[in-house]
PDB file of N, CA and C in Angstrom:
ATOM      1  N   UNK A   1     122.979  32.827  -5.830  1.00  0.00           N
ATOM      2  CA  UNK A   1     123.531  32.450  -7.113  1.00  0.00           C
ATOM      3  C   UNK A   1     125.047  32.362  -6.984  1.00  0.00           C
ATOM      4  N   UNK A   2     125.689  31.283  -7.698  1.00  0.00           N
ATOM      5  CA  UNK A   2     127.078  31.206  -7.784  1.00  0.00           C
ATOM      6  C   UNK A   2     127.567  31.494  -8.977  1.00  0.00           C
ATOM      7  N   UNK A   3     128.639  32.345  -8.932  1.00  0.00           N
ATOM      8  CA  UNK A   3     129.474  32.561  -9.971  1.00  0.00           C
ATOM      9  C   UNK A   3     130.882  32.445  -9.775  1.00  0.00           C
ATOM     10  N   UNK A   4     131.341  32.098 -11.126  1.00  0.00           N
ATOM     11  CA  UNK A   4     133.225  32.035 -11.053  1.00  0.00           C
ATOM     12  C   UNK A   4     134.129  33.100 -11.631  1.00  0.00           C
ATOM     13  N   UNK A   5     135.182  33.350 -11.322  1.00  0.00           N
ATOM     14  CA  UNK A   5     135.601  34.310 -11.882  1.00  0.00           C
ATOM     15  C   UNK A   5     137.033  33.618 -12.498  1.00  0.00           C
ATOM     16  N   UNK A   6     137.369  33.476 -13.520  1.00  0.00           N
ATOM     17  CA  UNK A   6     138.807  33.172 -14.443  1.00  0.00           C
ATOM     18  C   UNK A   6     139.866  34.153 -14.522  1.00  0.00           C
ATOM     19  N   UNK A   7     141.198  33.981 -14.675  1.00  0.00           N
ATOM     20  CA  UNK A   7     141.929  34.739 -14.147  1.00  0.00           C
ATOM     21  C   UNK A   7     143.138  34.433 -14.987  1.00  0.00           C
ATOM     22  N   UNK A   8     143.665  34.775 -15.965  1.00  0.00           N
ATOM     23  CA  UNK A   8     144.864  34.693 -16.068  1.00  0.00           C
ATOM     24  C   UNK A   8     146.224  35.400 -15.265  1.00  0.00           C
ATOM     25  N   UNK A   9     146.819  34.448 -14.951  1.00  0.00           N
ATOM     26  CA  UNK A   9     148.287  34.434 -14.007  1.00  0.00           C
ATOM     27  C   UNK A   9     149.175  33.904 -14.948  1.00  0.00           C
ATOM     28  N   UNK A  10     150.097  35.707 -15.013  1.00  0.00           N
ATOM     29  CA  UNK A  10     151.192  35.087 -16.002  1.00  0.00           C
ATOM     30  C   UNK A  10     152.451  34.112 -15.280  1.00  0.00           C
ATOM     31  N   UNK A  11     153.601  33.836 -16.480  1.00  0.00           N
ATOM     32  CA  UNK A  11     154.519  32.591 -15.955  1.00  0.00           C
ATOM     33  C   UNK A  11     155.503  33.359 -15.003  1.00  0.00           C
ATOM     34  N   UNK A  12     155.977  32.806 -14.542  1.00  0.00           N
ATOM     35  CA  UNK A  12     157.162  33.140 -13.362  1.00  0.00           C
ATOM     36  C   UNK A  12     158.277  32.531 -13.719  1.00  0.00           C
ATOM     37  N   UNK A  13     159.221  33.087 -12.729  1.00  0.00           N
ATOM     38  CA  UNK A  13     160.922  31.982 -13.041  1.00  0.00           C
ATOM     39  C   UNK A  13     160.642  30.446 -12.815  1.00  0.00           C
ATOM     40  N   UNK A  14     160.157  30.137 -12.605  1.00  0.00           N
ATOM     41  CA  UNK A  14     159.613  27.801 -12.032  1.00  0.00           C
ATOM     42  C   UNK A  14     158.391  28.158 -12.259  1.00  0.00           C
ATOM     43  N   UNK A  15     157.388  28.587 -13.343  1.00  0.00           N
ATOM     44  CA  UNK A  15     156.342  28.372 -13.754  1.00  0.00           C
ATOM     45  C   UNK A  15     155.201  29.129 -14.738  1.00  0.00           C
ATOM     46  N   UNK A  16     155.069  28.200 -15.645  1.00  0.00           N
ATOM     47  CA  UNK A  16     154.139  28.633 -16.982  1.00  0.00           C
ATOM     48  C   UNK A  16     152.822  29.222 -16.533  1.00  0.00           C
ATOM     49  N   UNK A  17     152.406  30.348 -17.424  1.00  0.00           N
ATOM     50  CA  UNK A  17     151.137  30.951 -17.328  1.00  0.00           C
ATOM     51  C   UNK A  17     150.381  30.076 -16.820  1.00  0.00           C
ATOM     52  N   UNK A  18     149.353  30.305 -16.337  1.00  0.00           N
ATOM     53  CA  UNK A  18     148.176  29.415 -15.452  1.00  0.00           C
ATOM     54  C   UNK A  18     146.614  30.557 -15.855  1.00  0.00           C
ATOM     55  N   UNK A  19     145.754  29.405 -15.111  1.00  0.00           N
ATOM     56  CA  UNK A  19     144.205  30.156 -15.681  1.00  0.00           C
ATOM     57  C   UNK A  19     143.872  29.390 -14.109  1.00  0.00           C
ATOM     58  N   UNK A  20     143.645  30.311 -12.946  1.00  0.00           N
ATOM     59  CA  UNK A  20     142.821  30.099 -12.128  1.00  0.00           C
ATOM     60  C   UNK A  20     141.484  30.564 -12.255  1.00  0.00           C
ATOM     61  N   UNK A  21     140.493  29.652 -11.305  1.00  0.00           N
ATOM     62  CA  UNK A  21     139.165  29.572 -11.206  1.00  0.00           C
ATOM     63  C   UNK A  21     139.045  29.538  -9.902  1.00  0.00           C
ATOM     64  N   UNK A  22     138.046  30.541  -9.636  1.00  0.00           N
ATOM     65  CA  UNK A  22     137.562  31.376  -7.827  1.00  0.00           C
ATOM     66  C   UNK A  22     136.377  31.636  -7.920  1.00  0.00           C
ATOM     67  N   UNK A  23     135.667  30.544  -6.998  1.00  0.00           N
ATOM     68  CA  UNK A  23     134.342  31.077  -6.641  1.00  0.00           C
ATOM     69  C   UNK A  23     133.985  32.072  -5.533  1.00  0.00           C
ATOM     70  N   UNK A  24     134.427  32.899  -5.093  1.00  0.00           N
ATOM     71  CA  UNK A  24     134.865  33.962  -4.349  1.00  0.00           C
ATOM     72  C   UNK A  24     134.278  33.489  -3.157  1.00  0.00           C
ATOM     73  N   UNK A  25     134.625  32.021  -2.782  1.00  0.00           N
ATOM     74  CA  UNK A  25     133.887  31.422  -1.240  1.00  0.00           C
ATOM     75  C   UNK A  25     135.049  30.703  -0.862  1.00  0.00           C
ATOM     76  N   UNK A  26     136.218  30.850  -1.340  1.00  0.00           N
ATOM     77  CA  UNK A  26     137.029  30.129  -1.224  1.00  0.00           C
ATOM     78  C   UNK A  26     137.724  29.215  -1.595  1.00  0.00           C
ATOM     79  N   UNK A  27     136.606  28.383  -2.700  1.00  0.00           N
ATOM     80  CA  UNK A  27     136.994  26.948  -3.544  1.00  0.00           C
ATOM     81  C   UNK A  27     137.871  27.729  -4.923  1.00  0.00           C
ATOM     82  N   UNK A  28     139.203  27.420  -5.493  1.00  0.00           N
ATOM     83  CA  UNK A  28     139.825  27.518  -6.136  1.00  0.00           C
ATOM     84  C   UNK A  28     140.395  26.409  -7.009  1.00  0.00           C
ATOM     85  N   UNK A  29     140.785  26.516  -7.894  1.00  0.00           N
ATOM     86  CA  UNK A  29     141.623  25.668  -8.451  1.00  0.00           C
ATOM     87  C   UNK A  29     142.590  26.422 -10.043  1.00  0.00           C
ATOM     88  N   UNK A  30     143.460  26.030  -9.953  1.00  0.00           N
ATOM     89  CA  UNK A  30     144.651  26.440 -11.127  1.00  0.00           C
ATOM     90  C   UNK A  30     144.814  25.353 -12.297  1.00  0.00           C
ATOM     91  N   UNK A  31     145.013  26.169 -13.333  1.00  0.00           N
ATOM     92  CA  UNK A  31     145.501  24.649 -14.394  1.00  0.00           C
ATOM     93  C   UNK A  31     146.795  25.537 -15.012  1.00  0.00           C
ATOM     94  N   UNK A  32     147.607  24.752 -15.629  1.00  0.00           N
ATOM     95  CA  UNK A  32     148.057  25.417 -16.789  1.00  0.00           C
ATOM     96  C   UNK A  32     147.670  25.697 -17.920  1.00  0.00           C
ATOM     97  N   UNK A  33     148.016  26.960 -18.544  1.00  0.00           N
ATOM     98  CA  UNK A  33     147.614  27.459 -19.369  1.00  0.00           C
ATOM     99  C   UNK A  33     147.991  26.720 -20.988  1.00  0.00           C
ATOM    100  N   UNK A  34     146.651  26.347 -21.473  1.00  0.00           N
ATOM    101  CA  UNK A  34     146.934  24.857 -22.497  1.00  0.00           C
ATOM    102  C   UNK A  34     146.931  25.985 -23.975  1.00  0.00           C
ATOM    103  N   UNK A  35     148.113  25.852 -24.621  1.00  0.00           N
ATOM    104  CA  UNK A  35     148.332  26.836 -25.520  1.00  0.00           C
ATOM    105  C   UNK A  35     147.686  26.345 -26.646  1.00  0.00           C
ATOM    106  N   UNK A  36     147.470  25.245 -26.737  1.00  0.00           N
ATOM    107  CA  UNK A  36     146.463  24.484 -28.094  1.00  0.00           C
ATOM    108  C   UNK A  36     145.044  25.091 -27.873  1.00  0.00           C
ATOM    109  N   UNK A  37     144.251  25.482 -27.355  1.00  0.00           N
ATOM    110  CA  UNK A  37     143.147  26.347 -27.191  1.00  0.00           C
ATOM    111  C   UNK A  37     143.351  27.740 -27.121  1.00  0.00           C
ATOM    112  N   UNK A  38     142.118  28.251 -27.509  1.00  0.00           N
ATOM    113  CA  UNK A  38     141.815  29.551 -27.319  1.00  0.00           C
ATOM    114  C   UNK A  38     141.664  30.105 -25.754  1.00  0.00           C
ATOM    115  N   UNK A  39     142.055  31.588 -25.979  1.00  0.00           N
ATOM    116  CA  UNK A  39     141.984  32.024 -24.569  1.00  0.00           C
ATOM    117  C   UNK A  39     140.582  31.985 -24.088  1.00  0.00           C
ATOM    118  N   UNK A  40     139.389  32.022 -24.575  1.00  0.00           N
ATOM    119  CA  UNK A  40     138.203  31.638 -24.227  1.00  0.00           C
ATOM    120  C   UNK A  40     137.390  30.262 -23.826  1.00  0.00           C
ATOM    121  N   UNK A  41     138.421  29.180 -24.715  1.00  0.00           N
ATOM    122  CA  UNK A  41     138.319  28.029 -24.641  1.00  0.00           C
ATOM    123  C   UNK A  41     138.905  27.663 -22.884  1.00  0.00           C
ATOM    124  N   UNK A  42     140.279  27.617 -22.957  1.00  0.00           N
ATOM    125  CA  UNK A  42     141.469  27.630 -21.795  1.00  0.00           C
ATOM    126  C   UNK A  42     140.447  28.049 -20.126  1.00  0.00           C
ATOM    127  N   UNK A  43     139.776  29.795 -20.475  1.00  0.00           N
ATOM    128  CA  UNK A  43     138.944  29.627 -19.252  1.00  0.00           C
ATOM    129  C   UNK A  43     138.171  28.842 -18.875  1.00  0.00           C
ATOM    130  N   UNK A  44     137.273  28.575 -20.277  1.00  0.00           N
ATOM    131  CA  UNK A  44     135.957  27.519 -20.024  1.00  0.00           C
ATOM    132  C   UNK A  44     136.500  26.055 -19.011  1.00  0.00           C
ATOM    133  N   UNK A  45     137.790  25.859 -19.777  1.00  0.00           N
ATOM    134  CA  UNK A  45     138.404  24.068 -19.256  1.00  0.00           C
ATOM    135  C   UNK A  45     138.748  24.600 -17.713  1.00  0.00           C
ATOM    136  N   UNK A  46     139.274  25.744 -17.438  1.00  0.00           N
ATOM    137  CA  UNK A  46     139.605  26.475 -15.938  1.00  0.00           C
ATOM    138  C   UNK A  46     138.170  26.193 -14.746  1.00  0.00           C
ATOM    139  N   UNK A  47     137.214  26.938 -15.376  1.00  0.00           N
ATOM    140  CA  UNK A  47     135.498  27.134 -14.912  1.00  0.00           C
ATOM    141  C   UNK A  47     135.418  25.554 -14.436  1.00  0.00           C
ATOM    142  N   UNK A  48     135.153  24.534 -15.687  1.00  0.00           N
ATOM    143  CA  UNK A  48     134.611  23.003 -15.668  1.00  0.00           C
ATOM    144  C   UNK A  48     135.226  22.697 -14.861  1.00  0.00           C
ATOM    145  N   UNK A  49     136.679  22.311 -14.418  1.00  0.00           N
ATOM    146  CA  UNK A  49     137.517  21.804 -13.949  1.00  0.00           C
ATOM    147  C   UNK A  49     137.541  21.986 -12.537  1.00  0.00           C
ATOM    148  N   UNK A  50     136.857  23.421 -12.293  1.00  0.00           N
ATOM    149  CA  UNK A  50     136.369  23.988 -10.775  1.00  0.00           C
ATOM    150  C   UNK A  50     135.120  23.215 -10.451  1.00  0.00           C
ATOM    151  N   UNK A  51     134.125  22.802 -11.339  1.00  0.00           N
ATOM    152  CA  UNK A  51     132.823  22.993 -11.158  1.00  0.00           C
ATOM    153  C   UNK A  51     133.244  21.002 -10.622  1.00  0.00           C
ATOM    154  N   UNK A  52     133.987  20.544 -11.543  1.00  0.00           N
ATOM    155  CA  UNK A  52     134.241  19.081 -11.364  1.00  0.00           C
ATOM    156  C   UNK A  52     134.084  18.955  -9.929  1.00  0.00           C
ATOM    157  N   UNK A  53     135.609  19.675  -9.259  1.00  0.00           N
ATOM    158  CA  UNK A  53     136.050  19.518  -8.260  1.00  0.00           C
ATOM    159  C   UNK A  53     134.957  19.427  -6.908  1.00  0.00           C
ATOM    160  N   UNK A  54     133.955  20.629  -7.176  1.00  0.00           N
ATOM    161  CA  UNK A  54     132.812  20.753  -6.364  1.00  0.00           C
ATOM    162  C   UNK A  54     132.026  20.180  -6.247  1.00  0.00           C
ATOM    163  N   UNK A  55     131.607  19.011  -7.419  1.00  0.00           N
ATOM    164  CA  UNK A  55     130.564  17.943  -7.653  1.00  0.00           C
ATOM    165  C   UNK A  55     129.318  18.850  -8.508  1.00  0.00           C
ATOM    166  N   UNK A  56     129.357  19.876  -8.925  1.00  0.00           N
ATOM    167  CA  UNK A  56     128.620  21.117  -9.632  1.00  0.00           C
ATOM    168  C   UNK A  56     128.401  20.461 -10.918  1.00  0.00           C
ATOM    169  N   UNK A  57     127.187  20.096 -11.023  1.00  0.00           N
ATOM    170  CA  UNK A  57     126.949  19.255 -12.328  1.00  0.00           C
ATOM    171  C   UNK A  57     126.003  20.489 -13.369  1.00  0.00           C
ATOM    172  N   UNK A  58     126.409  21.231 -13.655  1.00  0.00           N
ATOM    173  CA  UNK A  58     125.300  22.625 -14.204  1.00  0.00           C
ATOM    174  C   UNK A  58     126.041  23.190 -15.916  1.00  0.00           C
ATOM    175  N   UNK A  59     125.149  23.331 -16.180  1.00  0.00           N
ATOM    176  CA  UNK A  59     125.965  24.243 -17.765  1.00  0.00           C
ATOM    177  C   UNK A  59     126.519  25.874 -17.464  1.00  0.00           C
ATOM    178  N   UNK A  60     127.595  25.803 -17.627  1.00  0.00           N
ATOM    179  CA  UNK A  60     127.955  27.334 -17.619  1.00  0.00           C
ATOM    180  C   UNK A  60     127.756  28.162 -18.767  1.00  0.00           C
ATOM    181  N   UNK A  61     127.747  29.708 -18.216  1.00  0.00           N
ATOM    182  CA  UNK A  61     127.795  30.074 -19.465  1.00  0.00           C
ATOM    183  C   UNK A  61     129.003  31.548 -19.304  1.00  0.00           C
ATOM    184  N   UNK A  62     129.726  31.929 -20.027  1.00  0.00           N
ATOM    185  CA  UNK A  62     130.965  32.888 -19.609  1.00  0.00           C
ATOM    186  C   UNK A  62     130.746  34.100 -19.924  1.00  0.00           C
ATOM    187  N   UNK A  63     131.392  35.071 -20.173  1.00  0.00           N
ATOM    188  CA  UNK A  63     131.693  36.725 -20.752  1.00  0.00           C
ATOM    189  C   UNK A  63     132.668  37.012 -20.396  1.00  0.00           C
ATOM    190  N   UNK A  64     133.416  38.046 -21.063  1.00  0.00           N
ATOM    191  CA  UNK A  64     134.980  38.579 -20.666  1.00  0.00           C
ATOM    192  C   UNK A  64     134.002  39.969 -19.779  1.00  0.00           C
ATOM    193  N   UNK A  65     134.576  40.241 -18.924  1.00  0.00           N
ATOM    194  CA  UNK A  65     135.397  41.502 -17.905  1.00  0.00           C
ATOM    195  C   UNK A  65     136.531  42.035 -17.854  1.00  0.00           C
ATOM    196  N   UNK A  66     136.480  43.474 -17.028  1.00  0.00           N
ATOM    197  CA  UNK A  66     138.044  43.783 -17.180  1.00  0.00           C
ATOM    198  C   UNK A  66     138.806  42.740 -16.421  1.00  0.00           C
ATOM    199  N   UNK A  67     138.103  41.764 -15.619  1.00  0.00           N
ATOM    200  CA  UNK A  67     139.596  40.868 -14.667  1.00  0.00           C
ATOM    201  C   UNK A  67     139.622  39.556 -14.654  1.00  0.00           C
ATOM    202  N   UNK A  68     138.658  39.343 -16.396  1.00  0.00           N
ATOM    203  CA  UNK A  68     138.975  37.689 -16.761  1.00  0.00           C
ATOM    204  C   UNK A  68     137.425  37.712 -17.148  1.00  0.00           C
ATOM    205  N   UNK A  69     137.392  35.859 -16.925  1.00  0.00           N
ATOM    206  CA  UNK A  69     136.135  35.845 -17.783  1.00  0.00           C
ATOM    207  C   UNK A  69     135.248  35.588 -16.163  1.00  0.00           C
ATOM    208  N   UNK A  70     133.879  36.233 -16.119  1.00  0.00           N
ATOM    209  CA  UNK A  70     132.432  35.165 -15.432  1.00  0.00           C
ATOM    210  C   UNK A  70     131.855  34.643 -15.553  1.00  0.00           C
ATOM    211  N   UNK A  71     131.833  33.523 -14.950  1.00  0.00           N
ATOM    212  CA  UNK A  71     130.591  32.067 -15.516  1.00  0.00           C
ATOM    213  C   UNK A  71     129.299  32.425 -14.218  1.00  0.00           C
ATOM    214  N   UNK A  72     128.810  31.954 -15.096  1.00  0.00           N
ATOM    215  CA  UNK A  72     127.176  31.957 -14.137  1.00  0.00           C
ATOM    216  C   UNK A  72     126.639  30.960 -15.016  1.00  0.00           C
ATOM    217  N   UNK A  73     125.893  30.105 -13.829  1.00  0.00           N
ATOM    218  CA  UNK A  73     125.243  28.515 -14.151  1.00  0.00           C
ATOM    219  C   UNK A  73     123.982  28.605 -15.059  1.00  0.00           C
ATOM    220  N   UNK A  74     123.948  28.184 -15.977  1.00  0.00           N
ATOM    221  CA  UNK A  74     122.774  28.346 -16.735  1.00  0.00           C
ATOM    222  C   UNK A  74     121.297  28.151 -15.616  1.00  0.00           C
ATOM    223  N   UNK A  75     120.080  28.209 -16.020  1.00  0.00           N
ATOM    224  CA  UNK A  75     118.921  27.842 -15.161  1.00  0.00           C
ATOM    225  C   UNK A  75     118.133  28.424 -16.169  1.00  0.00           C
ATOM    226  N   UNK A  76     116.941  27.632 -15.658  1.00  0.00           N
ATOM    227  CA  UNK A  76     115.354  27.393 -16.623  1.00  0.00           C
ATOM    228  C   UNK A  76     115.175  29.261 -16.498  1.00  0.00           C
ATOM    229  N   UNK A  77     114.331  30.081 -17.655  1.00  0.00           N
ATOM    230  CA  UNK A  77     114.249  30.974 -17.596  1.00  0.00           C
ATOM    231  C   UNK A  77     112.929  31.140 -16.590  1.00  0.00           C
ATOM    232  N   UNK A  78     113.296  32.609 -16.007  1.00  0.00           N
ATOM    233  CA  UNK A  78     112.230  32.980 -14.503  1.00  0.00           C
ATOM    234  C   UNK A  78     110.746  33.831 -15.359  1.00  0.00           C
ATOM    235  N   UNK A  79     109.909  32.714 -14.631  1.00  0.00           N
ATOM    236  CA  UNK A  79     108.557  33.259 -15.807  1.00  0.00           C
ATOM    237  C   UNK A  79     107.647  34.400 -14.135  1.00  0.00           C
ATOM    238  N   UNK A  80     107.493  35.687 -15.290  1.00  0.00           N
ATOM    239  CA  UNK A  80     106.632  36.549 -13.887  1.00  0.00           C
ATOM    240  C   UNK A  80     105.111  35.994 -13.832  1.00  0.00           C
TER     241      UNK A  80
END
């Protein structure tokens, strides 16, 4: 199973808050942090924007943690 993990990274001296997205395999990607959305919203566009990059055509779904938000890919429910 793949999951992402969201991350807010605050701004620096040459650069505005950011919302990285890490699939803890290596594939990353950063956006800036879009102040017209919600901080829940902002991860979700972080997550998609990863999933784009990968060719990951799947519905996510999120939750906050203590170190950002986790997406895990939706899937058909597991019948015993």
């Amino acid at each position: 199973m793949k999951a992402i993990l969201t991350r807010y990274i605050g701004p620096t001296n040459t650069k505005g808050g950011r919302i990285k997205a890490d699939d803890g395999d290596g594939n990353t990607l950063t956006i800036p942090y879009d102040d017209s959305l919600n901080s829940s919203e902002v991860h979700a566009k972080a997550a998609k924007a990863l999933c784009e990059k990968m060719g990951w055509d799947l519905n996510l779904i999120g939750g906050w943690g203590k170190n950002g938000m986790y997406w895990v890919f939706e899937s058909s429910p597991i019948r015993a």
